[in-house]
C-alpha atoms as a PDB file:
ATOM      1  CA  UNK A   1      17.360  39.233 125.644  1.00  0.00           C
ATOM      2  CA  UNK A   2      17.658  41.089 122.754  1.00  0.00           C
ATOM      3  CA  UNK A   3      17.261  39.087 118.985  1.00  0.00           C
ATOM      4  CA  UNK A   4      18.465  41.084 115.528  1.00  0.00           C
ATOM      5  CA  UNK A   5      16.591  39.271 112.855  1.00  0.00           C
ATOM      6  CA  UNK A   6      19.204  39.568 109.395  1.00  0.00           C
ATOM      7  CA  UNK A   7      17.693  39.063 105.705  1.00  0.00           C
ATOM      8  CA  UNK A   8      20.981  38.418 103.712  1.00  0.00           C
ATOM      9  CA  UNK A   9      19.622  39.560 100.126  1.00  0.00           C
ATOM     10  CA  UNK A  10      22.263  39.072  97.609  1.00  0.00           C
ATOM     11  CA  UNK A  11      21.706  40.106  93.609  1.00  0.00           C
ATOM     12  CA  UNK A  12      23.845  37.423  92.203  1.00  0.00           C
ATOM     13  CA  UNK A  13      22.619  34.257  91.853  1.00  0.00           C
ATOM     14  CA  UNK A  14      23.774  31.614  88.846  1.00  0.00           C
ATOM     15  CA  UNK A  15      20.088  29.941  89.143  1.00  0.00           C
ATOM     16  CA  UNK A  16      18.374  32.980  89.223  1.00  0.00           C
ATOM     17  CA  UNK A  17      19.595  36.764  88.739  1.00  0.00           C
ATOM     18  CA  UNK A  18      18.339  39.289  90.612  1.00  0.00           C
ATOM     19  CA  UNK A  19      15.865  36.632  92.767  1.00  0.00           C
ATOM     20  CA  UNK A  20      15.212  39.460  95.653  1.00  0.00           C
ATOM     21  CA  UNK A  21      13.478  41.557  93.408  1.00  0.00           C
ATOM     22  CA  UNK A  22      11.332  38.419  91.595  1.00  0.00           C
ATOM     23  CA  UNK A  23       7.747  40.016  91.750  1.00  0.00           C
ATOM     24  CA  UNK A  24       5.147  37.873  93.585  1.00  0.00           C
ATOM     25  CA  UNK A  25       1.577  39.178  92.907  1.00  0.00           C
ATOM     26  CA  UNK A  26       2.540  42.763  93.228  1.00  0.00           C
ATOM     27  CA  UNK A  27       5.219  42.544  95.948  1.00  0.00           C
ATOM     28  CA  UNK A  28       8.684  41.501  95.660  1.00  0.00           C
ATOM     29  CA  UNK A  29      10.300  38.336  97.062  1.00  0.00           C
ATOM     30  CA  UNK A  30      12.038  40.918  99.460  1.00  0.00           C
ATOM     31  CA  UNK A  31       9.256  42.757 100.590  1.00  0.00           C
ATOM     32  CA  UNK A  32       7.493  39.665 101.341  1.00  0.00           C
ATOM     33  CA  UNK A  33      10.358  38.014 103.596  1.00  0.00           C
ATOM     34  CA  UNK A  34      10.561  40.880 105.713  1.00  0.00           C
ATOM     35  CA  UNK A  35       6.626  41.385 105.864  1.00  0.00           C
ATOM     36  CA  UNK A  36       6.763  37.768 107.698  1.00  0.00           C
ATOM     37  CA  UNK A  37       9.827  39.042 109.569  1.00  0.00           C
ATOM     38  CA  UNK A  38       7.900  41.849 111.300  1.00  0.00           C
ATOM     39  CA  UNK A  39       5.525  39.733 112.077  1.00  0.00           C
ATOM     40  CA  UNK A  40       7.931  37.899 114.289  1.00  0.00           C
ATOM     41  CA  UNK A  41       7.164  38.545 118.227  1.00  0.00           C
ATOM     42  CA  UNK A  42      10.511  38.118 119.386  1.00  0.00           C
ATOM     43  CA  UNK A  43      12.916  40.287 117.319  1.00  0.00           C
ATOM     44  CA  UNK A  44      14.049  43.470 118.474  1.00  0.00           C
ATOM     45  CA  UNK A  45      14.400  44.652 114.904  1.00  0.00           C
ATOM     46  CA  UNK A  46      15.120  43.084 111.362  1.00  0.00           C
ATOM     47  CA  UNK A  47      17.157  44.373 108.618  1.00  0.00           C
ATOM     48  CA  UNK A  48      17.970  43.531 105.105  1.00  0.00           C
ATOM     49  CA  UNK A  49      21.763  43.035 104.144  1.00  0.00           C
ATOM     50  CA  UNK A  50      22.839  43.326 100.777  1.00  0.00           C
ATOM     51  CA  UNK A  51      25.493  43.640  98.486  1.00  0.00           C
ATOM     52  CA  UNK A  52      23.302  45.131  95.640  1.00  0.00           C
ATOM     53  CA  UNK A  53      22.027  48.981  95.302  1.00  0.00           C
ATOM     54  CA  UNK A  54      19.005  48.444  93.429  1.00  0.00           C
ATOM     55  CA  UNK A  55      17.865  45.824  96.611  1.00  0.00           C
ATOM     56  CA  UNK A  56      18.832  48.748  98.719  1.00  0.00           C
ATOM     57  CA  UNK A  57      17.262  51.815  97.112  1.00  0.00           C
ATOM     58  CA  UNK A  58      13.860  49.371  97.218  1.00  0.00           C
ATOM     59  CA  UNK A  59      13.986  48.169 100.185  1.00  0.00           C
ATOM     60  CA  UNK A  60      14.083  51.677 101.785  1.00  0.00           C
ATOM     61  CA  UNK A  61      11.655  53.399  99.331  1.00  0.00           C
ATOM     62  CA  UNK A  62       9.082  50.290 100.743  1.00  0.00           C
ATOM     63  CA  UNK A  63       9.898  51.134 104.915  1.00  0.00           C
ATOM     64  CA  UNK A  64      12.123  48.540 105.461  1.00  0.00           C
ATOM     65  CA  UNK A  65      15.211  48.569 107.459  1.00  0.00           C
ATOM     66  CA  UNK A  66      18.752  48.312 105.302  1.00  0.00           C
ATOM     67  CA  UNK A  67      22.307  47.888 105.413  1.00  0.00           C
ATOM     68  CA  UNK A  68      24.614  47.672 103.012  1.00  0.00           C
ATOM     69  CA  UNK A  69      27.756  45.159 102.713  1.00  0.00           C
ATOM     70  CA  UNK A  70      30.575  43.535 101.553  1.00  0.00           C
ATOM     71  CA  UNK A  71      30.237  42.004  97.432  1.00  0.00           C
ATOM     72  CA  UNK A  72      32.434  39.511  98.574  1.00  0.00           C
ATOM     73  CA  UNK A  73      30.772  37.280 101.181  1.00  0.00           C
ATOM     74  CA  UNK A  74      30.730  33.699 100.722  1.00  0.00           C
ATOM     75  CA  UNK A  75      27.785  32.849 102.978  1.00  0.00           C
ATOM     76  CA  UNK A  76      24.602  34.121 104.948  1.00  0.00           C
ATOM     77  CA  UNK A  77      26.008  33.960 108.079  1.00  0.00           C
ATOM     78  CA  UNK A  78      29.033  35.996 106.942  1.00  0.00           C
ATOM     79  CA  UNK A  79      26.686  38.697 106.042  1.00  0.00           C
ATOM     80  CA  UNK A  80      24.948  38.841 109.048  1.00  0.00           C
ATOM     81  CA  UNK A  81      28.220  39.332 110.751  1.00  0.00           C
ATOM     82  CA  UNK A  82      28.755  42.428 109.476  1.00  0.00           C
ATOM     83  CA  UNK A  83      25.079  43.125 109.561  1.00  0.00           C
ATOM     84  CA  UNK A  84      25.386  43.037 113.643  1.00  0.00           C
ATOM     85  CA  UNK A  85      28.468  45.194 113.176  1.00  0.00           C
ATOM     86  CA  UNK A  86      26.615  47.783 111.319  1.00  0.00           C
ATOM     87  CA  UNK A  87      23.515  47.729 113.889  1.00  0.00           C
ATOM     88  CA  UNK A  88      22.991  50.555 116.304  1.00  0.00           C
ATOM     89  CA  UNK A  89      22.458  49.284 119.949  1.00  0.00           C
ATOM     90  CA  UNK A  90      23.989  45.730 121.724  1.00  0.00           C
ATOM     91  CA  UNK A  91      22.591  42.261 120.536  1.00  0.00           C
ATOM     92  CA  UNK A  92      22.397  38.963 122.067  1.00  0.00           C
ATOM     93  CA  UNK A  93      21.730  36.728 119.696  1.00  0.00           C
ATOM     94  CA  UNK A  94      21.058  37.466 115.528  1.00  0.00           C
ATOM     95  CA  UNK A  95      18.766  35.351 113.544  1.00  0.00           C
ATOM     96  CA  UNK A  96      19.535  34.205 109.889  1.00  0.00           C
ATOM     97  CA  UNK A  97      16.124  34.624 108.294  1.00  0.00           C
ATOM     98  CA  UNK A  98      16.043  32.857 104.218  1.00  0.00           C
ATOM     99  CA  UNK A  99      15.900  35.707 101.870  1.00  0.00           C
ATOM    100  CA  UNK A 100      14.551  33.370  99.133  1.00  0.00           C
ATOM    101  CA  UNK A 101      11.358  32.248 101.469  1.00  0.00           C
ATOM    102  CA  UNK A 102       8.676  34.845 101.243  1.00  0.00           C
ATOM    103  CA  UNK A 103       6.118  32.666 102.936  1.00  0.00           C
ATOM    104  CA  UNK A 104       8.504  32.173 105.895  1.00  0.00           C
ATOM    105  CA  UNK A 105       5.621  31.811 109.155  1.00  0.00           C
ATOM    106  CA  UNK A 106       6.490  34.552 111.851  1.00  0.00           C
ATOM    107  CA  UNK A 107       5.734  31.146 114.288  1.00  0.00           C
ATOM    108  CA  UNK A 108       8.792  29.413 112.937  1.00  0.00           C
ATOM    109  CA  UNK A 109      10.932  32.628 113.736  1.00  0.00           C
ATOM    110  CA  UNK A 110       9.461  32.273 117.483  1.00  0.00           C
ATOM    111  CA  UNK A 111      10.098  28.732 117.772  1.00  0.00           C
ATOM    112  CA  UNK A 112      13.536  29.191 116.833  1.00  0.00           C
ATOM    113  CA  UNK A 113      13.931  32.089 119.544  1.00  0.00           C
ATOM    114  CA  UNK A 114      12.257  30.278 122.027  1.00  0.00           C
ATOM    115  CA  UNK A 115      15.340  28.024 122.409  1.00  0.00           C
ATOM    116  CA  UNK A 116      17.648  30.750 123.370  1.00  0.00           C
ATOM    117  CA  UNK A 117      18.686  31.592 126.581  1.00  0.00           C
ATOM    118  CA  UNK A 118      22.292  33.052 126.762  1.00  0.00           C
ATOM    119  CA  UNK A 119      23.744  29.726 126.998  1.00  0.00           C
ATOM    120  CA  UNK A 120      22.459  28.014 123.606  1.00  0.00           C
ATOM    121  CA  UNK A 121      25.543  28.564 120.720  1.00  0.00           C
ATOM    122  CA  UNK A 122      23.559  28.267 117.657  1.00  0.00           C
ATOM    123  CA  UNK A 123      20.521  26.747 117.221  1.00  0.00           C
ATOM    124  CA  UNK A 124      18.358  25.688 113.969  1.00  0.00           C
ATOM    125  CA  UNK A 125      15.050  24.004 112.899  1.00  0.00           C
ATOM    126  CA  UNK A 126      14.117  20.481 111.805  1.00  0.00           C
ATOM    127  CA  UNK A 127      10.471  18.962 110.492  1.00  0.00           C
ATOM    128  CA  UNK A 128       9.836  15.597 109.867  1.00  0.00           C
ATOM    129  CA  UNK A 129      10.004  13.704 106.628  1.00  0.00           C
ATOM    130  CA  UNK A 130       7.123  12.209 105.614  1.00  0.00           C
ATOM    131  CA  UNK A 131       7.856  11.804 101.679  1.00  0.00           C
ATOM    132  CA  UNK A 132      10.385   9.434 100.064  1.00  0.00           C
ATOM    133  CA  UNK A 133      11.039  11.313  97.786  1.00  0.00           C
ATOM    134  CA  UNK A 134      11.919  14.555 100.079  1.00  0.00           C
ATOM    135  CA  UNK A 135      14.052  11.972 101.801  1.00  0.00           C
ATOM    136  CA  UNK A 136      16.272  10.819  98.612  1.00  0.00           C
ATOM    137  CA  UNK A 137      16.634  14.061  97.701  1.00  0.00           C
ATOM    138  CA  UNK A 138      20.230  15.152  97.649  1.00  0.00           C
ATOM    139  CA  UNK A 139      19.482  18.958  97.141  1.00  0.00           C
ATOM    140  CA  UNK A 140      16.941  18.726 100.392  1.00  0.00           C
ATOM    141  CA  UNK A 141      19.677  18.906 103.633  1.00  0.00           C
ATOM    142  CA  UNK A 142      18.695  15.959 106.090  1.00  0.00           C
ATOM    143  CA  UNK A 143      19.767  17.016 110.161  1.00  0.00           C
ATOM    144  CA  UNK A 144      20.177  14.441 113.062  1.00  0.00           C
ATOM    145  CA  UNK A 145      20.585  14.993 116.373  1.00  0.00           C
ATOM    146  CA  UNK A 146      20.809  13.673 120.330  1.00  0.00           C
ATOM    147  CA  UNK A 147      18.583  13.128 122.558  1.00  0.00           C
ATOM    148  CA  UNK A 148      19.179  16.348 123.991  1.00  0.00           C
ATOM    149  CA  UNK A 149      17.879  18.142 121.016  1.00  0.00           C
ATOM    150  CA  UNK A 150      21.858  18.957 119.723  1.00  0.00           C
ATOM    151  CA  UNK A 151      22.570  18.414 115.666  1.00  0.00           C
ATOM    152  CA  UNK A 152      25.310  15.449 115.216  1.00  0.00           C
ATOM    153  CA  UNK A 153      25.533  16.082 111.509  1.00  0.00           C
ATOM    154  CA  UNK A 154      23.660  17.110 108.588  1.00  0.00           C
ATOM    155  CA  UNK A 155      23.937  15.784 105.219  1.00  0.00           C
ATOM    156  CA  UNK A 156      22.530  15.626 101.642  1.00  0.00           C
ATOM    157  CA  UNK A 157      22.145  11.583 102.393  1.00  0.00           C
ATOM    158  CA  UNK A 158      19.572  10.044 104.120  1.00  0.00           C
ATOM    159  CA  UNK A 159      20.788   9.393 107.534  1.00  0.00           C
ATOM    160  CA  UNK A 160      20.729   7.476 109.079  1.00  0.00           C
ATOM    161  CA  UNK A 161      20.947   4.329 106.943  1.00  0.00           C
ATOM    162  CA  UNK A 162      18.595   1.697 107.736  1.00  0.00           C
ATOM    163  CA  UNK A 163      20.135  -2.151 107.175  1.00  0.00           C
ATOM    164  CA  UNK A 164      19.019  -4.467 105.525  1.00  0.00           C
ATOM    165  CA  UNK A 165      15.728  -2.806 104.267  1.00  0.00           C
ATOM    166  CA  UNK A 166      14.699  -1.162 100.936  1.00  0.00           C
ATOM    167  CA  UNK A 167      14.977   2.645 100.994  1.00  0.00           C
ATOM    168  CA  UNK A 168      11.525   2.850  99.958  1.00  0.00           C
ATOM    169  CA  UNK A 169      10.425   1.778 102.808  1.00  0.00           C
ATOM    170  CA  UNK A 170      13.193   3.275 105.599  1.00  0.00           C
ATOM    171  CA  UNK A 171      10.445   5.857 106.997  1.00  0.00           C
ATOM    172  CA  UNK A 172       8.508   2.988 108.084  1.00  0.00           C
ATOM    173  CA  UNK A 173      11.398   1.823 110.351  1.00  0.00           C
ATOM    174  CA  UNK A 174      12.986   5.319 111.039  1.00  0.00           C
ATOM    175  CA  UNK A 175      12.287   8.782 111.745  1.00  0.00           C
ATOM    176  CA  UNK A 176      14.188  11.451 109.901  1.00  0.00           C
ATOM    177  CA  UNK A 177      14.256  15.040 109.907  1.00  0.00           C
ATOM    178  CA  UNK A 178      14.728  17.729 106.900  1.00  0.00           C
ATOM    179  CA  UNK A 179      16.675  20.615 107.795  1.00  0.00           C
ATOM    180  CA  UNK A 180      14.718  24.512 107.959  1.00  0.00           C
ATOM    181  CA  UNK A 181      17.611  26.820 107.360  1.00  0.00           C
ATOM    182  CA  UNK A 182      16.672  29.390 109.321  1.00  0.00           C
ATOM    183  CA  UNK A 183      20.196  29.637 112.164  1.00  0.00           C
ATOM    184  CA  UNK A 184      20.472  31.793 115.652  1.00  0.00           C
ATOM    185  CA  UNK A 185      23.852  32.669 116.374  1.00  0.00           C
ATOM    186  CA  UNK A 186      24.755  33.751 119.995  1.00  0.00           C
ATOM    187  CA  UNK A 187      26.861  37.176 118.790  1.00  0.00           C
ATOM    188  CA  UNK A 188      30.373  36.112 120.210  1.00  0.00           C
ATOM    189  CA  UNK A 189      29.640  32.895 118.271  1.00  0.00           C
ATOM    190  CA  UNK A 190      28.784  34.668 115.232  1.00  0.00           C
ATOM    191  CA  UNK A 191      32.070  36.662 115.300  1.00  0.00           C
ATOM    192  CA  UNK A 192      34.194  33.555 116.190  1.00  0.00           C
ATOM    193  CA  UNK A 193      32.282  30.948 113.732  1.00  0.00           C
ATOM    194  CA  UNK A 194      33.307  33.486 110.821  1.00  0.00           C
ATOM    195  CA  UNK A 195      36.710  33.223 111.363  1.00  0.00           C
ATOM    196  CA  UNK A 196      37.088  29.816 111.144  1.00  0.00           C
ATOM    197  CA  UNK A 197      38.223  28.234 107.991  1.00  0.00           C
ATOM    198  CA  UNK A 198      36.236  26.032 105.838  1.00  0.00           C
ATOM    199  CA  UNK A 199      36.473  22.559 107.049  1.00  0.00           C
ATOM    200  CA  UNK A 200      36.985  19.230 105.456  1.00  0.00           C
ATOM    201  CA  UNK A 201      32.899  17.875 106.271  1.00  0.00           C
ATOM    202  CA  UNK A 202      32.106  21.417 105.067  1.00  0.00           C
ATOM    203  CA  UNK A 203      33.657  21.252 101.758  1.00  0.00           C
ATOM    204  CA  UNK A 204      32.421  17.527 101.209  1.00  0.00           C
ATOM    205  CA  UNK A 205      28.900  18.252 101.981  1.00  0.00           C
ATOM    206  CA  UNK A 206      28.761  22.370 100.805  1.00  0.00           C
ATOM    207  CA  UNK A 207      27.128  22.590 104.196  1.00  0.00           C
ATOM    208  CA  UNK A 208      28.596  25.340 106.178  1.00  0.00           C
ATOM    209  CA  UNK A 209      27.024  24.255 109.199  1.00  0.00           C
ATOM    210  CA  UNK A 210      29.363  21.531 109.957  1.00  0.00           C
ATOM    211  CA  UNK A 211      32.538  23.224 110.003  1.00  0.00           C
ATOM    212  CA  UNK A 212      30.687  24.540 113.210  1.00  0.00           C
ATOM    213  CA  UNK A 213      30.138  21.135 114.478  1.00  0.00           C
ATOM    214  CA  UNK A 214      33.864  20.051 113.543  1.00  0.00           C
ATOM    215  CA  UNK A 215      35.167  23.269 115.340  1.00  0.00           C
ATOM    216  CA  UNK A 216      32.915  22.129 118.791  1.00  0.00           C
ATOM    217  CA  UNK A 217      30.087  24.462 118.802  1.00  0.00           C
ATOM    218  CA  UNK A 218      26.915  23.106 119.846  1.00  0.00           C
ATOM    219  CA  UNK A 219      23.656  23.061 117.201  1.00  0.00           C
ATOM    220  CA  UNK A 220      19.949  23.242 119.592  1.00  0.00           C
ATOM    221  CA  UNK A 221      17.449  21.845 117.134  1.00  0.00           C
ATOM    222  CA  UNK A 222      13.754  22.399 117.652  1.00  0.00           C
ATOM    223  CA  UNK A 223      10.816  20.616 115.552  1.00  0.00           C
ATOM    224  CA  UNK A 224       8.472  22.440 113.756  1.00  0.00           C
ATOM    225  CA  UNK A 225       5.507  21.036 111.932  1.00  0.00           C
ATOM    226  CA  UNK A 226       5.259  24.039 109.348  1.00  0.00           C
ATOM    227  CA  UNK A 227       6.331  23.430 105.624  1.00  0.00           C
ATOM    228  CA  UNK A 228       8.654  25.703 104.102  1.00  0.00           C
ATOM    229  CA  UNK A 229       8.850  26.534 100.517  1.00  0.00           C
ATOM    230  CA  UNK A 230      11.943  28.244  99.302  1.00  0.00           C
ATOM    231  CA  UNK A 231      12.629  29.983  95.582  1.00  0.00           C
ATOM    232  CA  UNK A 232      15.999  28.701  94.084  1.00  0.00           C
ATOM    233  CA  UNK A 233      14.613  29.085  90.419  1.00  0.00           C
ATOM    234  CA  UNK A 234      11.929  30.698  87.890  1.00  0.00           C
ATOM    235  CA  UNK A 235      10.110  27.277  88.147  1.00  0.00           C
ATOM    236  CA  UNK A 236      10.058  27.954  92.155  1.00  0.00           C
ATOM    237  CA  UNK A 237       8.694  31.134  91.662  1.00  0.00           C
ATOM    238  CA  UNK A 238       6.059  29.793  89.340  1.00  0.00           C
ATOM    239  CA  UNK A 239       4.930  27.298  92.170  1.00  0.00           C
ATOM    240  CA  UNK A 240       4.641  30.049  94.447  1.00  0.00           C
ATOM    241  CA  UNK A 241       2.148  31.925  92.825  1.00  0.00           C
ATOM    242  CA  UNK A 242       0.140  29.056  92.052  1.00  0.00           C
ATOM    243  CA  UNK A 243       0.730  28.187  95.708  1.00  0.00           C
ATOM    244  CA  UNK A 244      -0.199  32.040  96.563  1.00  0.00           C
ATOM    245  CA  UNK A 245      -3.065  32.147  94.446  1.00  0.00           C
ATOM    246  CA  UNK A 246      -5.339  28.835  96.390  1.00  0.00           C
ATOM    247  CA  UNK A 247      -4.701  30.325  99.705  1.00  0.00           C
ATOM    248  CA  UNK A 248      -5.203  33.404  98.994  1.00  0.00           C
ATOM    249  CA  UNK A 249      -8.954  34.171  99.586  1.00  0.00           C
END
């Protein structure tokens, strides 16, 4: 089995311009997601995709391994279509790895992997809420799934909804599950699942994830117990100094 890990890096951002490059105690955000990357026993080989020559030109002038593509993708997985298209050698499966989570755990990458074996579609991470407020959150993207480990939906709602009880006090009747959004895509998948067109639960939600479900692809979901902290802002970046700076002996 061999497993491309992808780094979409894109310069863009509304939020926050230029976020790849965002220096965090002396390395960039970059060079710290695909540090953790490497660290990853079960990839073959990661590379950065980008749209942007200034993420290029640094990510090569560090040692890291670069393509460069299209301005005009729309999503991650998008990019790391043409990512597998641009990498030498045959892949079985490609791995969607955040570009805006420098602290990503290696452990989380091998989880992930761990699922796959030729038959698995896609296949994604959940952890377990534990905070109301994480719960409520509409910007934090809640997953839930069968008993056989397969996503159902995923939504910025709480789901599901508990009856007749307060929603301050629905993870004392219920378990739910944030979504990690870190994605393995069997290859032929990849190629077909970018073809599709947006879907109506897609557009609704801004969740890309479920025009895959709507289209009848099948979502493996494993649990991890690791915290994630991803940069969508300055402030973010702030916290993950601070964070950086008490664990850092």
């Amino acid at each position: 089995m061999k497993i491309l890990g992808v780094i979409p890096a894109r310069y863009a951002s509304t939020r926050f311009p230029a976020k790849p490059l965002a220096d965090i105690a002396g390395k960039t955000m970059i060079e710290w997601v695909y540090s953790q990357a490497s660290k990853a026993a079960s990839l073959d080989q990661v590379v950065v995709a980008t749209d942007n020559q200034k993420i290029f030109d640094h990510v090569k002038a560090v040692g890291g391994k670069v393509v460069m593509t299209s301005e005009d993708h729309v999503s991650g997985t998008d990019r790391c279509a043409e990512a597998l298209a641009l990498a030498e050698g045959e892949y079985d499966y490609v791995i969607n790895i955040q570009g805006d989570e420098p602290f990503i755990d290696p452990a989380q990458i091998d989880l992930l992997t761990s699922l796959l074996d030729g038959k698995v579609e896609l296949a994604t991470l959940v952890k377990k809420i534990t905070d109301p407020d994480v719960l409520h959150n509409p910007n934090l993207v809640k997953a839930i799934f069968n008993l056989h480990h397969e996503a159902i939906y995923f939504s910025r709602n709480a789901l599901p909804h508990v009856r007749n009880t307060l929603p301050a006090q629905w993870l004392d009747k219920q378990d739910f599950y944030k979504h990690i959004g870190l994605y393995a895509y069997r290859t032929d998948v990849l190629n077909a699942i970018t073809k599709l067109k947006p879907s109506s639960l897609e557009i609704a939600e801004s969740l890309e994830q479920l025009r895959w479900i709507e289209n009848g692809y099948k979502i493996k979901v494993a649990e991890t117990d690791i915290e994630t902290m991803g940069i969508d802002t300055p402030e973010d970046l702030e916290r993950a100094v601070e964070q950086l700076k008490k664990t850092t002996p």
